[in-house]
PDBML (XML) file of the C-alpha atoms, coordinates in Angstrom:
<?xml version="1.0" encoding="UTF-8" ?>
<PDBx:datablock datablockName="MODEL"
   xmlns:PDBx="http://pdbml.pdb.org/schema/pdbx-v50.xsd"
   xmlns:xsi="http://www.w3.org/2001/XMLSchema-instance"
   xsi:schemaLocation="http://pdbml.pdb.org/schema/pdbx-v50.xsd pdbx-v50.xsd">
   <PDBx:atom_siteCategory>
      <PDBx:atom_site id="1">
         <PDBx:B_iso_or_equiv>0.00</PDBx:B_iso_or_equiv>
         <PDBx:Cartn_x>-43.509</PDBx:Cartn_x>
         <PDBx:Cartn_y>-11.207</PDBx:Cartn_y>
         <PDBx:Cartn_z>20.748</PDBx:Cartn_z>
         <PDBx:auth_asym_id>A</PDBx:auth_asym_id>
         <PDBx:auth_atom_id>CA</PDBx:auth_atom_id>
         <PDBx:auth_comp_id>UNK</PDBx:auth_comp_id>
         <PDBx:auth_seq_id>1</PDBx:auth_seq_id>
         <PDBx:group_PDB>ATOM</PDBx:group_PDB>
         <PDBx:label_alt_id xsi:nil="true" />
         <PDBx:label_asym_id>A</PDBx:label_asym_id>
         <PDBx:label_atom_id>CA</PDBx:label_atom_id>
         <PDBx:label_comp_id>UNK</PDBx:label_comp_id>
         <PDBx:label_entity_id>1</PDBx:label_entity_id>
         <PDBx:label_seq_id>1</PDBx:label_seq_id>
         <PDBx:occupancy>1.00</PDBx:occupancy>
         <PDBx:pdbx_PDB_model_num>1</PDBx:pdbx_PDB_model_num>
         <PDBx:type_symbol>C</PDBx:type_symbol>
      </PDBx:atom_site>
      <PDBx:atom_site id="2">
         <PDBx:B_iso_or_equiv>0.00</PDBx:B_iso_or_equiv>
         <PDBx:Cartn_x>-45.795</PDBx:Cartn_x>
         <PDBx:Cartn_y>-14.006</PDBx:Cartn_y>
         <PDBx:Cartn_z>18.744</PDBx:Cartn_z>
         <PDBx:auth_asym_id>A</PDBx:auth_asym_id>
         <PDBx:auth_atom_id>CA</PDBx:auth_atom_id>
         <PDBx:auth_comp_id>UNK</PDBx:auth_comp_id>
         <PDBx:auth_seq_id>2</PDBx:auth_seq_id>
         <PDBx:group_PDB>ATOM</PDBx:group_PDB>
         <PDBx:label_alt_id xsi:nil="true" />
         <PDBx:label_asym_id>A</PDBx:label_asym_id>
         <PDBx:label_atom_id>CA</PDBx:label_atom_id>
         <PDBx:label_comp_id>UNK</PDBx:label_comp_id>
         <PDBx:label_entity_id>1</PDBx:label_entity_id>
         <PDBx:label_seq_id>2</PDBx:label_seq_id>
         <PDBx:occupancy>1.00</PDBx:occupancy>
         <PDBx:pdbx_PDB_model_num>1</PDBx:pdbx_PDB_model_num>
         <PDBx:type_symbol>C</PDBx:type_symbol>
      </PDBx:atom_site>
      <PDBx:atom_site id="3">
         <PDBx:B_iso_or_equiv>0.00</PDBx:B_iso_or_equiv>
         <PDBx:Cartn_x>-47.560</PDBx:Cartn_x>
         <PDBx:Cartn_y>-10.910</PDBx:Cartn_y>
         <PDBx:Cartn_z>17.042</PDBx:Cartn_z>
         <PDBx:auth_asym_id>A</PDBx:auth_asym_id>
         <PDBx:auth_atom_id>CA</PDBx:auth_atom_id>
         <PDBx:auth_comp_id>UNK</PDBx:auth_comp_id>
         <PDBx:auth_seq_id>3</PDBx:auth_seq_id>
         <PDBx:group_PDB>ATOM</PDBx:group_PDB>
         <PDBx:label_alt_id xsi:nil="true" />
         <PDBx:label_asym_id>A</PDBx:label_asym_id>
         <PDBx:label_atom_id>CA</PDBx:label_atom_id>
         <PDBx:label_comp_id>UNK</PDBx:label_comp_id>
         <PDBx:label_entity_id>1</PDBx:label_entity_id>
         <PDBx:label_seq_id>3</PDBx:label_seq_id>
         <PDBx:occupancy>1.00</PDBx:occupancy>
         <PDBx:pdbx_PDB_model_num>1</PDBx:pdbx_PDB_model_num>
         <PDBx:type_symbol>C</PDBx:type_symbol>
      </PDBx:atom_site>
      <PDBx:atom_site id="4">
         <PDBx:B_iso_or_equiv>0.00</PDBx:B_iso_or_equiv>
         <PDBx:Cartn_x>-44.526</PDBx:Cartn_x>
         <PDBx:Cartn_y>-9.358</PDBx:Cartn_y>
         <PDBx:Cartn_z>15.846</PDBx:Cartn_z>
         <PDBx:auth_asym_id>A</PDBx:auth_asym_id>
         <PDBx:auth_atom_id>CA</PDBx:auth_atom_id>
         <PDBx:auth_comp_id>UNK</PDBx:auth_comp_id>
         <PDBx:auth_seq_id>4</PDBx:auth_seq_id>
         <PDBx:group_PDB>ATOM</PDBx:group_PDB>
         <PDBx:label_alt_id xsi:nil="true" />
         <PDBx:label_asym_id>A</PDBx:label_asym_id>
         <PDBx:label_atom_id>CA</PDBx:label_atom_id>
         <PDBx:label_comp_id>UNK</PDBx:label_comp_id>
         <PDBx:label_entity_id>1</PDBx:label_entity_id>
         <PDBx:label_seq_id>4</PDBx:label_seq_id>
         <PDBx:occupancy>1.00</PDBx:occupancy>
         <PDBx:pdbx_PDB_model_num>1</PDBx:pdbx_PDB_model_num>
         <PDBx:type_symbol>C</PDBx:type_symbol>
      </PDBx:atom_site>
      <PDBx:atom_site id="5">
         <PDBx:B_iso_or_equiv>0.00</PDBx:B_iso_or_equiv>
         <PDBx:Cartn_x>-42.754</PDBx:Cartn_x>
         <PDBx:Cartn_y>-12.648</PDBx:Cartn_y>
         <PDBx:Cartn_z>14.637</PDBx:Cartn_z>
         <PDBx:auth_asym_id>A</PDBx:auth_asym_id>
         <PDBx:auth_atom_id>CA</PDBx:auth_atom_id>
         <PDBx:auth_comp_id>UNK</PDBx:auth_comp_id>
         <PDBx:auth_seq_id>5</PDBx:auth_seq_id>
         <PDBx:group_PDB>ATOM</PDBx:group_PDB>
         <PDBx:label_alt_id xsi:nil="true" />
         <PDBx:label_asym_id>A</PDBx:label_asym_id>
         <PDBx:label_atom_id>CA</PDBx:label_atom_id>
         <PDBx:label_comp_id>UNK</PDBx:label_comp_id>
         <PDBx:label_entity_id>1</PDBx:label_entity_id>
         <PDBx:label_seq_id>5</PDBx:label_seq_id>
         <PDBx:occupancy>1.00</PDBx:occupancy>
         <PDBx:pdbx_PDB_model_num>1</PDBx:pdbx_PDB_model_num>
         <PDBx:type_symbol>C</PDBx:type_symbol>
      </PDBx:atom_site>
      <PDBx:atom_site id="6">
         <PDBx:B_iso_or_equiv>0.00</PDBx:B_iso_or_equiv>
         <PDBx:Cartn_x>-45.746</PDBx:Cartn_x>
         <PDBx:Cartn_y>-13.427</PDBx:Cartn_y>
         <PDBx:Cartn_z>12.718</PDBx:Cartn_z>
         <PDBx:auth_asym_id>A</PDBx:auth_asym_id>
         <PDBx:auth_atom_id>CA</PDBx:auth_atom_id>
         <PDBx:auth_comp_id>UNK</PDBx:auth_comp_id>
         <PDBx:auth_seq_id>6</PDBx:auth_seq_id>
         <PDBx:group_PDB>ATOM</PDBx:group_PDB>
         <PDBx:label_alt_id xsi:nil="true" />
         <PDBx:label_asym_id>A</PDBx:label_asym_id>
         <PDBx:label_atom_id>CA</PDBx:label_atom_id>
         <PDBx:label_comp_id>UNK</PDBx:label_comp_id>
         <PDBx:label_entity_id>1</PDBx:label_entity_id>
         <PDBx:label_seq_id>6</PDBx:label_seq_id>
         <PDBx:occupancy>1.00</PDBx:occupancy>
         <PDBx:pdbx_PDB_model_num>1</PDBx:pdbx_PDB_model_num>
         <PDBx:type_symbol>C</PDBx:type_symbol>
      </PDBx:atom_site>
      <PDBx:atom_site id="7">
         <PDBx:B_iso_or_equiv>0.00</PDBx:B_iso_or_equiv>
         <PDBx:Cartn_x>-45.844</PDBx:Cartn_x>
         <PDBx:Cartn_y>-13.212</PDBx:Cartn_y>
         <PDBx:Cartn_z>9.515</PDBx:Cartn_z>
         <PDBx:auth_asym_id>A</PDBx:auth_asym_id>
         <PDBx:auth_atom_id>CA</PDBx:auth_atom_id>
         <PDBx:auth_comp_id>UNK</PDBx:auth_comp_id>
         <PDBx:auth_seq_id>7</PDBx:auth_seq_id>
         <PDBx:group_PDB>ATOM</PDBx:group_PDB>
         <PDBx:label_alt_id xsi:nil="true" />
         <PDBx:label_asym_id>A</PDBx:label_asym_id>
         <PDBx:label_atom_id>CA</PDBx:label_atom_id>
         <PDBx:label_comp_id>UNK</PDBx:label_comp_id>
         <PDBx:label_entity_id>1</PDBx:label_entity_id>
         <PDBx:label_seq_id>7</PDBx:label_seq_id>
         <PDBx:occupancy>1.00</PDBx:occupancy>
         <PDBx:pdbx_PDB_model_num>1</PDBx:pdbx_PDB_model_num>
         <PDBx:type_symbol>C</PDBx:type_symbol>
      </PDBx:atom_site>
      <PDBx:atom_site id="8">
         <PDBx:B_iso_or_equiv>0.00</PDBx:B_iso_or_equiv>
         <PDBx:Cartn_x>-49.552</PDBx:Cartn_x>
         <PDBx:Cartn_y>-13.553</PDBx:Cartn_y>
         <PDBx:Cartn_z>8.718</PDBx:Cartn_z>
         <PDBx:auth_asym_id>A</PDBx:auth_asym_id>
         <PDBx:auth_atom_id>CA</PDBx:auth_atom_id>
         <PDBx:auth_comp_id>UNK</PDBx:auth_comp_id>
         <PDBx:auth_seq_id>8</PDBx:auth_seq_id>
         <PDBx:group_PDB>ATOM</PDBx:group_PDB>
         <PDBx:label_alt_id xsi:nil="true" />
         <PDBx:label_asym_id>A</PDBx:label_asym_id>
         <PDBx:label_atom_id>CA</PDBx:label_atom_id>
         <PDBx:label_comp_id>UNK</PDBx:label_comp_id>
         <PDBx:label_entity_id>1</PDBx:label_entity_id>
         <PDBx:label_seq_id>8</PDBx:label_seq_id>
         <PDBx:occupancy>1.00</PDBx:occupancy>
         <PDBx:pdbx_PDB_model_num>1</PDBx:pdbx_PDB_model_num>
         <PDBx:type_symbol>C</PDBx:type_symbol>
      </PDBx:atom_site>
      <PDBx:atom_site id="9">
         <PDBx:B_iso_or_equiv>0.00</PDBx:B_iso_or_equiv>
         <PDBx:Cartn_x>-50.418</PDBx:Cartn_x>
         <PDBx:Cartn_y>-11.574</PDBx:Cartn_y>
         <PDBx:Cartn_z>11.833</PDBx:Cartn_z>
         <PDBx:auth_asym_id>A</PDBx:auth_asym_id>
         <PDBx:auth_atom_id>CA</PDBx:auth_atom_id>
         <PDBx:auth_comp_id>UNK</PDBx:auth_comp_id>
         <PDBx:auth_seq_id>9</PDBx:auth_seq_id>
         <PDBx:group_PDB>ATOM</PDBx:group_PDB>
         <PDBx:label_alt_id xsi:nil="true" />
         <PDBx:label_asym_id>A</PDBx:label_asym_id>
         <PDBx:label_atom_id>CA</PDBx:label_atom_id>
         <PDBx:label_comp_id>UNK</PDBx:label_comp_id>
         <PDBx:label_entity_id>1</PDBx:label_entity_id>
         <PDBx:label_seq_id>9</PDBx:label_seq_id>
         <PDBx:occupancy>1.00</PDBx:occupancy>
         <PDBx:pdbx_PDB_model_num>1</PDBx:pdbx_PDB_model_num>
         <PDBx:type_symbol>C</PDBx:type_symbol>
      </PDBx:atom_site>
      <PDBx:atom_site id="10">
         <PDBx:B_iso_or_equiv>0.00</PDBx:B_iso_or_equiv>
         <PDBx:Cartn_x>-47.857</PDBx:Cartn_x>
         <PDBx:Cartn_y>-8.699</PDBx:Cartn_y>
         <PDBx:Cartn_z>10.400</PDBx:Cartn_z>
         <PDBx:auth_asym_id>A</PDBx:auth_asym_id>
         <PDBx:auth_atom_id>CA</PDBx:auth_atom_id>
         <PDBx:auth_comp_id>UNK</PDBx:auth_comp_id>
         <PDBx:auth_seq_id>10</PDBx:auth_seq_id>
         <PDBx:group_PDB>ATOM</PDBx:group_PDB>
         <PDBx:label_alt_id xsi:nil="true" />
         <PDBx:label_asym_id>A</PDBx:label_asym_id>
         <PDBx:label_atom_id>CA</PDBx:label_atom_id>
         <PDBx:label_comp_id>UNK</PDBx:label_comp_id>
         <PDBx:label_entity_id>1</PDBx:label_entity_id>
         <PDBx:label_seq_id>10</PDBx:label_seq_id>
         <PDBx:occupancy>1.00</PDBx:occupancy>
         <PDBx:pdbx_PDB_model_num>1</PDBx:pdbx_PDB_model_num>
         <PDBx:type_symbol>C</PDBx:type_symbol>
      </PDBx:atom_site>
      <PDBx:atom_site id="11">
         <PDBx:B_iso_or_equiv>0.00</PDBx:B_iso_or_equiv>
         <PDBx:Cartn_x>-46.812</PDBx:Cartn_x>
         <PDBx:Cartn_y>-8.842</PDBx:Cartn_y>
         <PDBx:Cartn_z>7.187</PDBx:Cartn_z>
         <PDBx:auth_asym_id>A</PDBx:auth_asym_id>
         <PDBx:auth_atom_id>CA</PDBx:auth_atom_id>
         <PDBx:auth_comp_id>UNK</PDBx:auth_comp_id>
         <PDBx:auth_seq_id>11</PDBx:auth_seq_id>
         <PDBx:group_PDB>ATOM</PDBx:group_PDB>
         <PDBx:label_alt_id xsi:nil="true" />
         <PDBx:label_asym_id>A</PDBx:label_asym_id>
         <PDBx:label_atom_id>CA</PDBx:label_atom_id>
         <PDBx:label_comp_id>UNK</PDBx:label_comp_id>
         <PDBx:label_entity_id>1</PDBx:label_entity_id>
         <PDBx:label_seq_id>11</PDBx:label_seq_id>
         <PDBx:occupancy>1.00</PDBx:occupancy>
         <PDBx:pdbx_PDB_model_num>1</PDBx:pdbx_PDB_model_num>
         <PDBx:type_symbol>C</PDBx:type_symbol>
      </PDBx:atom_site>
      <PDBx:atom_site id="12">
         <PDBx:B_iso_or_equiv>0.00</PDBx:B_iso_or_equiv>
         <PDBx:Cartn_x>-43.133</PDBx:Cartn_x>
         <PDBx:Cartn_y>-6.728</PDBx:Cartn_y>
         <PDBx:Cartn_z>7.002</PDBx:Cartn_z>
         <PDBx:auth_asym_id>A</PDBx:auth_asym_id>
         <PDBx:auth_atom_id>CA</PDBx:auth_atom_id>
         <PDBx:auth_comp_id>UNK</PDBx:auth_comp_id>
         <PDBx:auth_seq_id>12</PDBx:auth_seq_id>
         <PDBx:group_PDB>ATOM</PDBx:group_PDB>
         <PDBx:label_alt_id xsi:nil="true" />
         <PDBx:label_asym_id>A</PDBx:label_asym_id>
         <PDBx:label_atom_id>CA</PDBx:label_atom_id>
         <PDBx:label_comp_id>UNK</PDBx:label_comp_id>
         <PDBx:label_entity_id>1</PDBx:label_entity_id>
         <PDBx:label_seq_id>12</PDBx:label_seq_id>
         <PDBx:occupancy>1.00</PDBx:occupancy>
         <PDBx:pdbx_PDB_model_num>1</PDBx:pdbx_PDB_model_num>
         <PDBx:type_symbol>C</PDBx:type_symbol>
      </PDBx:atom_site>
      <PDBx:atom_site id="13">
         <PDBx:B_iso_or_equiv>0.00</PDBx:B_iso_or_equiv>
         <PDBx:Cartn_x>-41.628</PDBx:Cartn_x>
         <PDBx:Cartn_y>-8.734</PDBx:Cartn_y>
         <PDBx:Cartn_z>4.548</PDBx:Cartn_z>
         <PDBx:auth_asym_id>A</PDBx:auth_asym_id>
         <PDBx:auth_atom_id>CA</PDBx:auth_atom_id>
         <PDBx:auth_comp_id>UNK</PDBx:auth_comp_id>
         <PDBx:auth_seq_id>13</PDBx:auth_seq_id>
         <PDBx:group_PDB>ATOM</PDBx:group_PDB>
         <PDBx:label_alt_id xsi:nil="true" />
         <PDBx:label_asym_id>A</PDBx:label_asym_id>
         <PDBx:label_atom_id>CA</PDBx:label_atom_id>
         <PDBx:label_comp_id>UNK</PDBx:label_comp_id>
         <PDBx:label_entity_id>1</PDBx:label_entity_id>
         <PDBx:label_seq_id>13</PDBx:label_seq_id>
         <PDBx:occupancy>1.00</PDBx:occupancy>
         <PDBx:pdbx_PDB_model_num>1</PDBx:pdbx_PDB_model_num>
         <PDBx:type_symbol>C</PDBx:type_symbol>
      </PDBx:atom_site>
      <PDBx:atom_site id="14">
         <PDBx:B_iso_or_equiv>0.00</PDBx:B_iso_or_equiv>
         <PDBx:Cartn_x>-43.140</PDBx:Cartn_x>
         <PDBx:Cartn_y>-7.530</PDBx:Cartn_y>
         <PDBx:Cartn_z>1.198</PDBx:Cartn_z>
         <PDBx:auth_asym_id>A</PDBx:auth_asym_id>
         <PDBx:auth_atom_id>CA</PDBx:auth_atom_id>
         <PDBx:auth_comp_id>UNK</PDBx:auth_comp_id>
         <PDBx:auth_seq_id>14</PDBx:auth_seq_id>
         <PDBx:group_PDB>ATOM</PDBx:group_PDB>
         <PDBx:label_alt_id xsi:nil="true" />
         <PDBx:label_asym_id>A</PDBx:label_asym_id>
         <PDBx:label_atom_id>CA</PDBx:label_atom_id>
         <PDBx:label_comp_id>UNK</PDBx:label_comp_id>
         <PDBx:label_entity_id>1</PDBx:label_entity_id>
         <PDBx:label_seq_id>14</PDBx:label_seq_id>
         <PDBx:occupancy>1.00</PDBx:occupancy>
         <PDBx:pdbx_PDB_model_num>1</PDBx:pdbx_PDB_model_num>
         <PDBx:type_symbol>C</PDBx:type_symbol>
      </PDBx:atom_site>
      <PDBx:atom_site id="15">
         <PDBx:B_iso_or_equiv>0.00</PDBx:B_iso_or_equiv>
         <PDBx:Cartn_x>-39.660</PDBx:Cartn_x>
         <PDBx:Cartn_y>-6.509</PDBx:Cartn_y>
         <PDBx:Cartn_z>-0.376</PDBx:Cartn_z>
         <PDBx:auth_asym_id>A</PDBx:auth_asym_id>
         <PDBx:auth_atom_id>CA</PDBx:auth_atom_id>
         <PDBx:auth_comp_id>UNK</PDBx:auth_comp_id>
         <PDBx:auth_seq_id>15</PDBx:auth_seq_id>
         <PDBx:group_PDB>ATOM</PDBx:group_PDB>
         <PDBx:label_alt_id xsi:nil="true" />
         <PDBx:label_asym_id>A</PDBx:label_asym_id>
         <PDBx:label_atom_id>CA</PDBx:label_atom_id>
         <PDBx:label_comp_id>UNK</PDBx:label_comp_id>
         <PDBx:label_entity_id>1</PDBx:label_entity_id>
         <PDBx:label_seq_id>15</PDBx:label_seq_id>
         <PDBx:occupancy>1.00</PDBx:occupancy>
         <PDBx:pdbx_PDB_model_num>1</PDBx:pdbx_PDB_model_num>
         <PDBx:type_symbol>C</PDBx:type_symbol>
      </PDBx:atom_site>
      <PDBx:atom_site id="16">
         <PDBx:B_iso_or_equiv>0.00</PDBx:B_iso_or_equiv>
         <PDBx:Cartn_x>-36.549</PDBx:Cartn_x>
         <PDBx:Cartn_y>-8.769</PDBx:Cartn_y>
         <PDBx:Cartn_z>-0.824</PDBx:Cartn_z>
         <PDBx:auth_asym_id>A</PDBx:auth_asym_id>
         <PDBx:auth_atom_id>CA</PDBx:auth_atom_id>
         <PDBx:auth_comp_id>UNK</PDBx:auth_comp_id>
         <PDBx:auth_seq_id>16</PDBx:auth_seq_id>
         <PDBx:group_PDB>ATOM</PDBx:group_PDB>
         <PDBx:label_alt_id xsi:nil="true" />
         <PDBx:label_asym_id>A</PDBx:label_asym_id>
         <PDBx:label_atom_id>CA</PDBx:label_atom_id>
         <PDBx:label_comp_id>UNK</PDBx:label_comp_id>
         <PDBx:label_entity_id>1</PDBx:label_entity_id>
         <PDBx:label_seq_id>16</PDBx:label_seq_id>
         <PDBx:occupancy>1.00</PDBx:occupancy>
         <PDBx:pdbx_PDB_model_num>1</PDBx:pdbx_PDB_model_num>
         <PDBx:type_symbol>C</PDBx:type_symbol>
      </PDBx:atom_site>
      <PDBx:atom_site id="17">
         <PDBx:B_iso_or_equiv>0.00</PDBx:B_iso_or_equiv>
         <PDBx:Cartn_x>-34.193</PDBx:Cartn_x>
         <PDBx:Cartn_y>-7.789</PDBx:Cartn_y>
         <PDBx:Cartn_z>1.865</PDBx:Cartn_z>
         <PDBx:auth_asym_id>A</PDBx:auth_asym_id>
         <PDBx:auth_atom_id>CA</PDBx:auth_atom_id>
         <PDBx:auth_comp_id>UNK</PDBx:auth_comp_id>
         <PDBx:auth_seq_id>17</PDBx:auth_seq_id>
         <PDBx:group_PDB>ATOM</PDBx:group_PDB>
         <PDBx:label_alt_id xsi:nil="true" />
         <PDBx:label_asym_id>A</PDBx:label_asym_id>
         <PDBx:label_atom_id>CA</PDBx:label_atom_id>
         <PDBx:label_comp_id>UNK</PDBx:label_comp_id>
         <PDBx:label_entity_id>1</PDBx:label_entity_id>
         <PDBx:label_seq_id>17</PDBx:label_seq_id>
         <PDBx:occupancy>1.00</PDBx:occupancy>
         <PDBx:pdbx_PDB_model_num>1</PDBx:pdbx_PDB_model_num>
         <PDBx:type_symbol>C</PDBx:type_symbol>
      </PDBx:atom_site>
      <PDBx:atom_site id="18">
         <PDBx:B_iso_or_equiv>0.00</PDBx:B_iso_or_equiv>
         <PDBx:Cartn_x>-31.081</PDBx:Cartn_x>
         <PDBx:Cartn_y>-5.439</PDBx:Cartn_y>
         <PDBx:Cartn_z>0.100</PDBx:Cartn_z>
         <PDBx:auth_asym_id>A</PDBx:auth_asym_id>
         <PDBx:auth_atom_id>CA</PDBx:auth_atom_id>
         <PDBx:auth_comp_id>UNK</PDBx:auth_comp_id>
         <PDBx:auth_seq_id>18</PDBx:auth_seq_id>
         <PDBx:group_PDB>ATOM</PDBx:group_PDB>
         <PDBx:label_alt_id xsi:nil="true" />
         <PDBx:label_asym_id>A</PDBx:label_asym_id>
         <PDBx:label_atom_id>CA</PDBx:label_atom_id>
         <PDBx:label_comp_id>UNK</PDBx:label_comp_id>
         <PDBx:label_entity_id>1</PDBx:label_entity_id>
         <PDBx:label_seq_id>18</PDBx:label_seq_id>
         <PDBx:occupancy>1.00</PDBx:occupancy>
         <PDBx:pdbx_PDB_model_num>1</PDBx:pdbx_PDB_model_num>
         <PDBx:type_symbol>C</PDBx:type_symbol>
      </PDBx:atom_site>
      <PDBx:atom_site id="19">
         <PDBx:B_iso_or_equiv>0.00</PDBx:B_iso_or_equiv>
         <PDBx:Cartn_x>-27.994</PDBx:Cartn_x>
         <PDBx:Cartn_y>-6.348</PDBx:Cartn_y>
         <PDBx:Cartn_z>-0.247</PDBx:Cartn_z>
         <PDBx:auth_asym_id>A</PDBx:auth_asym_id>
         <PDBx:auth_atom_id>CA</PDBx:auth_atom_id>
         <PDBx:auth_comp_id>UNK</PDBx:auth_comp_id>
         <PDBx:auth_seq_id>19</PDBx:auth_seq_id>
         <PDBx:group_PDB>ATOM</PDBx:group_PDB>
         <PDBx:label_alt_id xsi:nil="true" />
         <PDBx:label_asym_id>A</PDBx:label_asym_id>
         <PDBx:label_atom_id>CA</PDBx:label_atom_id>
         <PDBx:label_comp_id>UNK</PDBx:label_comp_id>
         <PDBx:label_entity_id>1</PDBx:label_entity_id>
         <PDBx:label_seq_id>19</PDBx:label_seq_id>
         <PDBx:occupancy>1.00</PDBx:occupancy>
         <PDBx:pdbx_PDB_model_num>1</PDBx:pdbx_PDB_model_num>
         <PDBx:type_symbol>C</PDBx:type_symbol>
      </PDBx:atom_site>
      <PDBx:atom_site id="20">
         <PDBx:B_iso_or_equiv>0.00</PDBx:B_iso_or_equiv>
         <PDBx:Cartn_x>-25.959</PDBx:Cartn_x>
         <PDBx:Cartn_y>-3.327</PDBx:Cartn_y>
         <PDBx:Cartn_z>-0.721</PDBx:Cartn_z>
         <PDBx:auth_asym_id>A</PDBx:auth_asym_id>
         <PDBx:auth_atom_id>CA</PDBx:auth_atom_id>
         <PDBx:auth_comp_id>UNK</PDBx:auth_comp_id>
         <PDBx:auth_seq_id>20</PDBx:auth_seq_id>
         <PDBx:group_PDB>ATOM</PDBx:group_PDB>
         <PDBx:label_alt_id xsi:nil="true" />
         <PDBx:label_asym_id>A</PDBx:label_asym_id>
         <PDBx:label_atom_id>CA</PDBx:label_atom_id>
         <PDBx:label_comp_id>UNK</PDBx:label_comp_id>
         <PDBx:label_entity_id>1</PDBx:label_entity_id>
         <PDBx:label_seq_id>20</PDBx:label_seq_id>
         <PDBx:occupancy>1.00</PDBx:occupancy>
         <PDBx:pdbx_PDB_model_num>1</PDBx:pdbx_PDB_model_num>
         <PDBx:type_symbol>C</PDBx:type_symbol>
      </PDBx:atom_site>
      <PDBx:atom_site id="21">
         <PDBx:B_iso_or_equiv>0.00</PDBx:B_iso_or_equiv>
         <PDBx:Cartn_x>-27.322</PDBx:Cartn_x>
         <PDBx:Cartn_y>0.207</PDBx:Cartn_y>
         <PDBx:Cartn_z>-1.426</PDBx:Cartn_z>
         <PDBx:auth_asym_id>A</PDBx:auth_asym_id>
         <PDBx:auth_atom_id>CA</PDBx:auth_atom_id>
         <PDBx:auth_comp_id>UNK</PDBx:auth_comp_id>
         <PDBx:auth_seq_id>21</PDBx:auth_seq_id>
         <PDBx:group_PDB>ATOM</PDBx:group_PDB>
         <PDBx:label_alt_id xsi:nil="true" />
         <PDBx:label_asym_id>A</PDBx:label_asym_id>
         <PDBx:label_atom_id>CA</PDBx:label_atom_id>
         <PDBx:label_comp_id>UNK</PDBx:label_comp_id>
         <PDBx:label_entity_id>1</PDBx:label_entity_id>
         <PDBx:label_seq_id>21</PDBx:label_seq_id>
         <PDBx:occupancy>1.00</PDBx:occupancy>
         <PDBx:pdbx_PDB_model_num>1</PDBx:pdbx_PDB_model_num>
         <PDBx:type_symbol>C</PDBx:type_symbol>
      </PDBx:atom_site>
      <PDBx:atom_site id="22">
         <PDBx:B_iso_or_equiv>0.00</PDBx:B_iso_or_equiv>
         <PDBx:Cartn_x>-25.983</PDBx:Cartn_x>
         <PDBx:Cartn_y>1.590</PDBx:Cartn_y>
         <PDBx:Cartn_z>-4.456</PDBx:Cartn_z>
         <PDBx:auth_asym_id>A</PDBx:auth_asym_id>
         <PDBx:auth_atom_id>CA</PDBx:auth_atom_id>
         <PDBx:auth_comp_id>UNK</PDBx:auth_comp_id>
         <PDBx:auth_seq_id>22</PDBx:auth_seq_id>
         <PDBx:group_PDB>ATOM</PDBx:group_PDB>
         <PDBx:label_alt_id xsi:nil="true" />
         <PDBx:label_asym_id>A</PDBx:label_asym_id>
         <PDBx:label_atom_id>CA</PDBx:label_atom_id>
         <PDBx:label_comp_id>UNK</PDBx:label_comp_id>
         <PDBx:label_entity_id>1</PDBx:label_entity_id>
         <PDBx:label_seq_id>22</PDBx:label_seq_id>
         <PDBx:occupancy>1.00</PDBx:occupancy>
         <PDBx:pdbx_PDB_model_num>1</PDBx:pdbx_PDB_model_num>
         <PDBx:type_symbol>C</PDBx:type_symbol>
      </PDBx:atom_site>
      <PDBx:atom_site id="23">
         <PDBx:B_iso_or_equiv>0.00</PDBx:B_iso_or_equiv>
         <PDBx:Cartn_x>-23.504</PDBx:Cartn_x>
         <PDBx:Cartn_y>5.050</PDBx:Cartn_y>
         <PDBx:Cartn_z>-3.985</PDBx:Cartn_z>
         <PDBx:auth_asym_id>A</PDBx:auth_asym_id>
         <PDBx:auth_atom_id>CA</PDBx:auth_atom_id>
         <PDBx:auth_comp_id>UNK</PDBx:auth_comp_id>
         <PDBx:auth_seq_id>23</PDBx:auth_seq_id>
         <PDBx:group_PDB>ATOM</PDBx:group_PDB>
         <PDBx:label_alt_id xsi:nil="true" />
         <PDBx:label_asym_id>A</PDBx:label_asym_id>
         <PDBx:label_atom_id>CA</PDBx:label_atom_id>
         <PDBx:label_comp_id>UNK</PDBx:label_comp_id>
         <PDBx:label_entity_id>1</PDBx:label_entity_id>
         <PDBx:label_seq_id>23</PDBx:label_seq_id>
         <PDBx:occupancy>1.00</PDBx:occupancy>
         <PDBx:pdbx_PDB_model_num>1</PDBx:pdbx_PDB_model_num>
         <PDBx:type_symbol>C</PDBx:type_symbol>
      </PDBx:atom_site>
      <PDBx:atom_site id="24">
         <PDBx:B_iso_or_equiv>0.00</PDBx:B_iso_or_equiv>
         <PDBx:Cartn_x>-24.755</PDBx:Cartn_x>
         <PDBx:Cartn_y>7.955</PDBx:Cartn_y>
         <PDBx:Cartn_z>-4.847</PDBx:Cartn_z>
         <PDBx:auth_asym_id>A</PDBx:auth_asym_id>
         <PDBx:auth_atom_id>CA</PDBx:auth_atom_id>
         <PDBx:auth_comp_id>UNK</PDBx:auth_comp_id>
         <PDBx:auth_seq_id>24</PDBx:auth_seq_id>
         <PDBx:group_PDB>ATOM</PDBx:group_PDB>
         <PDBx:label_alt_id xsi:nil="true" />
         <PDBx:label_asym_id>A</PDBx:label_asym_id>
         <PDBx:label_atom_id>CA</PDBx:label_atom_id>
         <PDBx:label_comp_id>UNK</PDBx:label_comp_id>
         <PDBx:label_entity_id>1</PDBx:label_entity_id>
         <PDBx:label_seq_id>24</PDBx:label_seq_id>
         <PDBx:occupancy>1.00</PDBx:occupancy>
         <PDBx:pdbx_PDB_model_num>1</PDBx:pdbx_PDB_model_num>
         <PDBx:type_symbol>C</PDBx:type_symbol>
      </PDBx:atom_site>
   </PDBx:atom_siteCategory>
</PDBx:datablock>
């Protein structure tokens, strides 16, 4: 899956990965 893993080829990490999600 060298397209998937990639990075440059696809970009999917744009956000910082959560944590927790608050309650609501």
């Amino acid at each position: 899956p060298s397209t998937f893993l990639s990075e440059q080829q696809l970009p999917v990490e744009t956000l910082n990965t959560p944590k927790q999600a608050p309650c609501v």
